[in-house]
N, C-alpha and C. Protein backbone atom coordinates (compact mmCIF):
# COMPACT_ATOMS: atom_id res chain seq x y z
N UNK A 1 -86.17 -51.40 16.47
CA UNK A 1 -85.94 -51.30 15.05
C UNK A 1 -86.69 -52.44 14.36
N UNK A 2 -87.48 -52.29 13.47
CA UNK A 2 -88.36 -53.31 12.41
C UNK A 2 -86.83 -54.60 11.74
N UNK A 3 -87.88 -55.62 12.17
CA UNK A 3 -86.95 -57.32 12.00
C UNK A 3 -87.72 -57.36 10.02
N UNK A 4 -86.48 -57.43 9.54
CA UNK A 4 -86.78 -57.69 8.32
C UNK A 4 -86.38 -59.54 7.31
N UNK A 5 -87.45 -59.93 7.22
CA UNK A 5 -87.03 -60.84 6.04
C UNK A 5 -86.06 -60.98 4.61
N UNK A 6 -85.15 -60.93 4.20
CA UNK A 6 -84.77 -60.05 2.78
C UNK A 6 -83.95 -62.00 2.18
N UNK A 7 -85.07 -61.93 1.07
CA UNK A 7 -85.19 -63.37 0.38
C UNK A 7 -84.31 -62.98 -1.41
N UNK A 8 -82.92 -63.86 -1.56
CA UNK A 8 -82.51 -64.53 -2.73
C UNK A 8 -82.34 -65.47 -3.32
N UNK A 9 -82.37 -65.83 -4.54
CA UNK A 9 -82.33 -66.52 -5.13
C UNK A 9 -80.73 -66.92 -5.13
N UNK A 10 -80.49 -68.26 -5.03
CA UNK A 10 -78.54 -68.40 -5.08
C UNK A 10 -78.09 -67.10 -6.75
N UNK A 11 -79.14 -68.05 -7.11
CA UNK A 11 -78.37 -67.89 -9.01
C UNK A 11 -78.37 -66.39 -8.94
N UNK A 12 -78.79 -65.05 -7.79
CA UNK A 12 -79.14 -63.91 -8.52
C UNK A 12 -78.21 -63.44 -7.50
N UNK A 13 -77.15 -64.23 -6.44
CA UNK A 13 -76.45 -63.04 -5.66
C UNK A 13 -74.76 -63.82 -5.95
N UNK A 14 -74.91 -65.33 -6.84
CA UNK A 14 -73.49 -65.55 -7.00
C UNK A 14 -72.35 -65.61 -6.30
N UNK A 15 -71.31 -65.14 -6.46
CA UNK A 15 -70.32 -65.55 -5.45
C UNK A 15 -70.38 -64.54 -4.09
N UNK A 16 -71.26 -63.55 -3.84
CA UNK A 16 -70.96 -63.12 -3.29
C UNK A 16 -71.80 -63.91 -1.77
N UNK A 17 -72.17 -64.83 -2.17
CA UNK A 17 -73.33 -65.81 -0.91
C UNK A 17 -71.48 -66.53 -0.24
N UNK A 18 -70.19 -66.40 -1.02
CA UNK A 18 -69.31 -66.93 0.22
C UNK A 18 -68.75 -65.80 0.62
N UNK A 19 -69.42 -64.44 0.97
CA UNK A 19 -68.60 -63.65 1.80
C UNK A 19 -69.07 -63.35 3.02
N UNK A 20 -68.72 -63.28 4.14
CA UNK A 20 -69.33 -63.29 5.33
C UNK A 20 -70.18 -61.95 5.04
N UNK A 21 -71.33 -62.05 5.70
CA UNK A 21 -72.06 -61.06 6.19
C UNK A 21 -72.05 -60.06 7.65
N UNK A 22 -72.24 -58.47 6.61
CA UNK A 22 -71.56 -57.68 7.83
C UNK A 22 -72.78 -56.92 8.59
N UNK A 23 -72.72 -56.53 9.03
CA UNK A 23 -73.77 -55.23 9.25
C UNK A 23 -73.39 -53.70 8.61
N UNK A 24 -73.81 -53.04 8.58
CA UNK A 24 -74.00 -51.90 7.54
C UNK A 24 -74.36 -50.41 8.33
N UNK A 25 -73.59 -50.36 9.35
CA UNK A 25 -73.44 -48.96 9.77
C UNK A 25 -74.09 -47.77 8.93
N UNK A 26 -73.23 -47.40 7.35
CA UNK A 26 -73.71 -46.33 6.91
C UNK A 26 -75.36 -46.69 6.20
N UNK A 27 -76.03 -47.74 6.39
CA UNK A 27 -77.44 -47.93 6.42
C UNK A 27 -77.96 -48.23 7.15
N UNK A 28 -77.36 -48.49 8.26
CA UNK A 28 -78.39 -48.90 9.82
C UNK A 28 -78.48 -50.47 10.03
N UNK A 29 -78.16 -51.14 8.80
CA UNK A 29 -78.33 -52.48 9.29
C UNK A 29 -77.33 -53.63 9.47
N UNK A 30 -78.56 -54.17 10.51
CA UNK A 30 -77.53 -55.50 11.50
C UNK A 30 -78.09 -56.43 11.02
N UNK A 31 -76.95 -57.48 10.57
CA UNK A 31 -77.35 -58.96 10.01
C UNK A 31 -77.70 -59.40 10.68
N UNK A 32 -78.94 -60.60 11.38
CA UNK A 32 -78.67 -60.98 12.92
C UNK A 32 -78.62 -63.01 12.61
N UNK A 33 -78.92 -63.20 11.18
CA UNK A 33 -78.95 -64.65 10.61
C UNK A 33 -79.18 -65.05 9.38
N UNK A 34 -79.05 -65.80 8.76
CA UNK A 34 -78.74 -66.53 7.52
C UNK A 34 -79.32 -67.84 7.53
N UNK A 35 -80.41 -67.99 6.60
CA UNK A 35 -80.94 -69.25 6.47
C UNK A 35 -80.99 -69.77 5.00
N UNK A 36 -81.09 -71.07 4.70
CA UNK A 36 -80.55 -71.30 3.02
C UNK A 36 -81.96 -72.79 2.79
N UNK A 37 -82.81 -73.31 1.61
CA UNK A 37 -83.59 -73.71 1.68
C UNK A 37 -82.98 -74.28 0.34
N UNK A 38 -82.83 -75.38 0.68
CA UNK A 38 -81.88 -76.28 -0.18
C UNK A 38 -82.83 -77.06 -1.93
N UNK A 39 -84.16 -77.09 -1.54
CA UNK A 39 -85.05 -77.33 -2.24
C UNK A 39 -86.38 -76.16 -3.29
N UNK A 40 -85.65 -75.16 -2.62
CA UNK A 40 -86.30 -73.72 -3.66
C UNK A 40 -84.61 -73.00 -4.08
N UNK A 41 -83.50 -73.20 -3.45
CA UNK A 41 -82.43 -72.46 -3.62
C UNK A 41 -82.49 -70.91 -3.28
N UNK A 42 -83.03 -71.14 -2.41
CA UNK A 42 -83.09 -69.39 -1.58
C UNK A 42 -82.68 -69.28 -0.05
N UNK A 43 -81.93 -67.81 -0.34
CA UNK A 43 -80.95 -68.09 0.73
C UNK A 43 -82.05 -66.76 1.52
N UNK A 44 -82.10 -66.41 2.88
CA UNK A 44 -83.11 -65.80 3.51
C UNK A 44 -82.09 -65.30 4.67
N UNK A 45 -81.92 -63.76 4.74
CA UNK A 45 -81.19 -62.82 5.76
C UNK A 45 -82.13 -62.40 7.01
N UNK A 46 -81.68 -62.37 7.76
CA UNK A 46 -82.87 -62.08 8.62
C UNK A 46 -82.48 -60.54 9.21
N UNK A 47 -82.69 -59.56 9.34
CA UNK A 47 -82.09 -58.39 9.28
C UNK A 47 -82.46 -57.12 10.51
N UNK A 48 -82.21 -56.38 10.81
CA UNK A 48 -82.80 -55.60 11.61
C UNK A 48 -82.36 -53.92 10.51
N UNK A 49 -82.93 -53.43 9.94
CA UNK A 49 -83.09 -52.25 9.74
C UNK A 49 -83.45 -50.88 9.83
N UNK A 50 -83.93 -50.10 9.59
CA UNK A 50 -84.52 -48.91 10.15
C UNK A 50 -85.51 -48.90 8.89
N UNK A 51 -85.78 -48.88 7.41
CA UNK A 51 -86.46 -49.13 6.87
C UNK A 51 -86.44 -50.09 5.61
N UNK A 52 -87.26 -50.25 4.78
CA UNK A 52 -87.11 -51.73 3.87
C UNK A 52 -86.02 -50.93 2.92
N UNK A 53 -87.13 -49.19 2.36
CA UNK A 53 -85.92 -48.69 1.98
C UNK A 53 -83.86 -49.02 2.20
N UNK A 54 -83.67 -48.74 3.36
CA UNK A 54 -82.83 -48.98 3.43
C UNK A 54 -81.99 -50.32 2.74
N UNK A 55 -82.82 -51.34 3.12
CA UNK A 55 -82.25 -52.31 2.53
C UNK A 55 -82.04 -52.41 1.16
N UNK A 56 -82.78 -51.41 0.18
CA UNK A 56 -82.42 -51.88 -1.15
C UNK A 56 -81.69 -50.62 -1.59
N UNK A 57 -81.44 -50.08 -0.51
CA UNK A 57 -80.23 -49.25 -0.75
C UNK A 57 -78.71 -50.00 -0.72
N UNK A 58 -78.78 -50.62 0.31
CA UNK A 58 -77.43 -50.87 0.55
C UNK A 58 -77.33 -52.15 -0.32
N UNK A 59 -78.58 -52.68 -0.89
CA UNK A 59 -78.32 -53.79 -1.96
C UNK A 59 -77.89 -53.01 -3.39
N UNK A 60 -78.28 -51.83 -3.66
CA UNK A 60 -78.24 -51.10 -4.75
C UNK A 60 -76.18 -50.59 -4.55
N UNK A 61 -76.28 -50.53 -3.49
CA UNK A 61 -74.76 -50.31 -3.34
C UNK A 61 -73.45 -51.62 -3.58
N UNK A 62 -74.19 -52.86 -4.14
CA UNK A 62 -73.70 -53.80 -4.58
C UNK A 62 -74.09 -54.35 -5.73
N UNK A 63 -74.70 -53.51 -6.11
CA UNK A 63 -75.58 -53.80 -7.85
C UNK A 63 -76.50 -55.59 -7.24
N UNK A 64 -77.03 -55.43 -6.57
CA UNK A 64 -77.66 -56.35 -6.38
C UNK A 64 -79.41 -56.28 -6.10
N UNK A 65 -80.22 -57.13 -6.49
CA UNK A 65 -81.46 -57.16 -6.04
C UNK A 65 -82.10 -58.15 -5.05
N UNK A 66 -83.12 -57.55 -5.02
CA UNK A 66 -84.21 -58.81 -3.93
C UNK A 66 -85.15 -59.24 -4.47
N UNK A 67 -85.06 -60.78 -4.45
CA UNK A 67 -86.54 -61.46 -4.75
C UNK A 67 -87.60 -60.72 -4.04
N UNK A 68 -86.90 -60.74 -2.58
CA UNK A 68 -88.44 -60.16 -1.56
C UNK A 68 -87.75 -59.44 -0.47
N UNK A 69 -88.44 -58.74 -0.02
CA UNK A 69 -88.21 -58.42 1.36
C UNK A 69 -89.22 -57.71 1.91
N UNK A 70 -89.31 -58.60 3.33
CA UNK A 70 -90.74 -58.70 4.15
C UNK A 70 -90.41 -57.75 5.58
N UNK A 71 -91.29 -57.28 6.30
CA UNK A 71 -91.27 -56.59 7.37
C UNK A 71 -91.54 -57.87 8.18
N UNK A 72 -91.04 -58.72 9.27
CA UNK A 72 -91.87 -59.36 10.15
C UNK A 72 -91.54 -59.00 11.28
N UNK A 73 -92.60 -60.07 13.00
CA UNK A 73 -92.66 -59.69 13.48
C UNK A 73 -92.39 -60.89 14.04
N UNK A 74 -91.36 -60.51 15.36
CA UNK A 74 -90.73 -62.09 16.48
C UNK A 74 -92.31 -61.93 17.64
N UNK A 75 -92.69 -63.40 17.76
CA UNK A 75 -93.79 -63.78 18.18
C UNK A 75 -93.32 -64.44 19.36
N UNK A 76 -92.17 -64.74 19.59
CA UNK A 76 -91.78 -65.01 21.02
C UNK A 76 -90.26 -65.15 21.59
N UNK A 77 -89.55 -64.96 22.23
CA UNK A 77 -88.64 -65.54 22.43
C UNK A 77 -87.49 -64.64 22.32
């Protein structure tokens, strides 16, 4: 399954950055990490999906958006 990047801004996802993160069965996706960049204020999901689509589905299912979201690729490990 394609490893996805999916990048916010704190100020644009609000309180919902203190609720644990789940995975998403009825969209296919598995959270697999959470990274936060204290000096741009962007918090960065690291995701496994089936497509990017998907992801702004199940963001659309929280009235929420994405700064970004990237397709990448694990280079080792």
């Amino acid at each position: 399954m394609p490893l996805y990047l999916d990048v916010h801004k704190i100020s644009h996802i609000g309180d919902i950055v203190n609720t644990p993160i789940k995975s998403d069965e009825d969209f296919g996706i598995t959270h697999i990490n959470t990274f936060f960049n204290r000096e741009s204020d962007l918090f960065y999901y690291l995701l496994n999906a089936p497509s990017r689509a998907a992801i702004e589905n199940f963001h659309s299912k929280f009235n929420l958006s994405c700064d970004s979201i990237m397709e990448i690729t694990k280079m080792s490990g």
